[in-house]
Every structure is written in structure tokens, then in C-alpha cells.
Protein backbone atom coordinates (compact mmCIF):
# COMPACT_ATOMS: atom_id res chain seq x y z
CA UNK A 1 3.30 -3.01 -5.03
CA UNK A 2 5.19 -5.90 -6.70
CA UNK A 3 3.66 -7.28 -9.95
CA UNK A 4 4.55 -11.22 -8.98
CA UNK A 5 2.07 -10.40 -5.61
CA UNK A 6 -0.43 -12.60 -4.62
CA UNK A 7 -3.59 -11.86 -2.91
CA UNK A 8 -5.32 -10.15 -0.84
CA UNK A 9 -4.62 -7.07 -3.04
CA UNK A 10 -2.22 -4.72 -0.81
CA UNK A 11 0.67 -2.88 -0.48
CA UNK A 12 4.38 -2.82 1.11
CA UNK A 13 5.74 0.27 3.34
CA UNK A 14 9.37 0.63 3.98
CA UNK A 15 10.08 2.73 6.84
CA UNK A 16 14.02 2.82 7.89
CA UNK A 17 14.34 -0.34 9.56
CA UNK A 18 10.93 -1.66 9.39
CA UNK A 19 8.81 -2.89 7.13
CA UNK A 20 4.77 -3.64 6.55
CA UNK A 21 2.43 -5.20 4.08
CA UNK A 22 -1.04 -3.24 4.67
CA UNK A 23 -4.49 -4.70 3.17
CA UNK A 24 -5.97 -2.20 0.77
CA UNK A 25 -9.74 -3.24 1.27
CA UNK A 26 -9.58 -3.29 5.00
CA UNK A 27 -6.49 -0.86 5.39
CA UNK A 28 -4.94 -2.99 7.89
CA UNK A 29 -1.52 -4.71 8.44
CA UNK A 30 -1.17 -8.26 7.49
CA UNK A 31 2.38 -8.22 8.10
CA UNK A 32 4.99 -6.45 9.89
CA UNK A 33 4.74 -3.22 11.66
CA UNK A 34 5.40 0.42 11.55
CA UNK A 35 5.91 2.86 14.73
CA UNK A 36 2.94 4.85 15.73
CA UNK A 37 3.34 8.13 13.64
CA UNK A 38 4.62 6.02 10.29
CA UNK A 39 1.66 3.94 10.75
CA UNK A 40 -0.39 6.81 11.29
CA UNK A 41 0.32 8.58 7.96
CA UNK A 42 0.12 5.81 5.81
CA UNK A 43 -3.47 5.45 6.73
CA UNK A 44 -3.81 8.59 6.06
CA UNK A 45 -2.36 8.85 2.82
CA UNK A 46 -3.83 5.09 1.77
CA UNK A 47 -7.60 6.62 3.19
CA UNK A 48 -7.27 9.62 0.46
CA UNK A 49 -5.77 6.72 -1.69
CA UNK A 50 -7.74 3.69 -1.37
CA UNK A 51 -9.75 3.58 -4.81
CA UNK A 52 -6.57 4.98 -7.04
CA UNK A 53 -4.30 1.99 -5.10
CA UNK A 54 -7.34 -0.65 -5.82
CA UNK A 55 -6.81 0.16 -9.35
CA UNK A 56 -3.12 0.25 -9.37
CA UNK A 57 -3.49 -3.44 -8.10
CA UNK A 58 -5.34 -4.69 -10.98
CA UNK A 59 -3.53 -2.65 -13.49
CA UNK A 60 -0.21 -4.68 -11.76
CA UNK A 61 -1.52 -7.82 -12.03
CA UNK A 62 -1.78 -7.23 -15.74
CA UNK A 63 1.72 -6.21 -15.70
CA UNK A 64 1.27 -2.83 -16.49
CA UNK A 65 2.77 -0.07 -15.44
CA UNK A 66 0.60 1.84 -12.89
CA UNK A 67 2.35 4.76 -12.49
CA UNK A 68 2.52 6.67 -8.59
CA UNK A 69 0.66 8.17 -6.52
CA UNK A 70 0.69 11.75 -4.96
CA UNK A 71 2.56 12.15 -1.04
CA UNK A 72 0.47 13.25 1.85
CA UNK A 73 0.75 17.24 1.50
């Protein structure tokens, strides 16, 4: 996330070369793409994720810090 974003609220994946911007209310990608398996576990991860990264959004928009949030295990 990027506190200058604009909305929908989402956030960015960097992948080696590639590069997506997934929707956190709908967790789907509204820009870019991923290959299968990349895509695969960040849905994963932003499933387990979704209400911590909906805060994180807000909190960003304040321009606060909003700290990280725990890798797939």
C-alpha cells in the first residue's frame, strides 16, 4: 500500500518481473497480472488477511503508519 493511493481501497504485489494491484473488498485484480501459483498465494494470504488489510487502508489514508502483516506459513 502507498499512502498517496486513491480508491478502490487495494493493494500492490511485486512478483520478479510482474506486477498487480488486487481489490481488497472483492479480492480481485484491477491491474496487472501475476502467474498462476503467485496469484494463487496472494489470495490466499489476502483471504486470511482481508479485514487486518481493510484497516491498514484507512489507517494509510490517515498517514499513519500501519505496520505489516504476517507471510503465508
Amino acid at each position: 500500500m502507498f499512502f498517496a493511493d486513491q480508491n478502490p481501497p487495494h493493494f500492490h504485489v511485486l512478483y520478479n518481473d510482474f506486477t498487480a494491484i488486487i481489490e481488497i473488498g472483492s479480492l480481485s485484480v484491477i491491474e496487472g497480472k501475476l502467474p498462476p501459483r503467485a496469484l494463487g498465494l496472494t489470495m490466499e494470504w489476502a483471504s486470511i488477511h482481508q479485514e487486518e488489510l481493510k484497516k491498514f487502508w484507512y489507517v494509510a489514508k490517515r498517514l499513519q503508519p500501519f505496520g505489516k502483516i504476517a507471510p503465508l506459513e
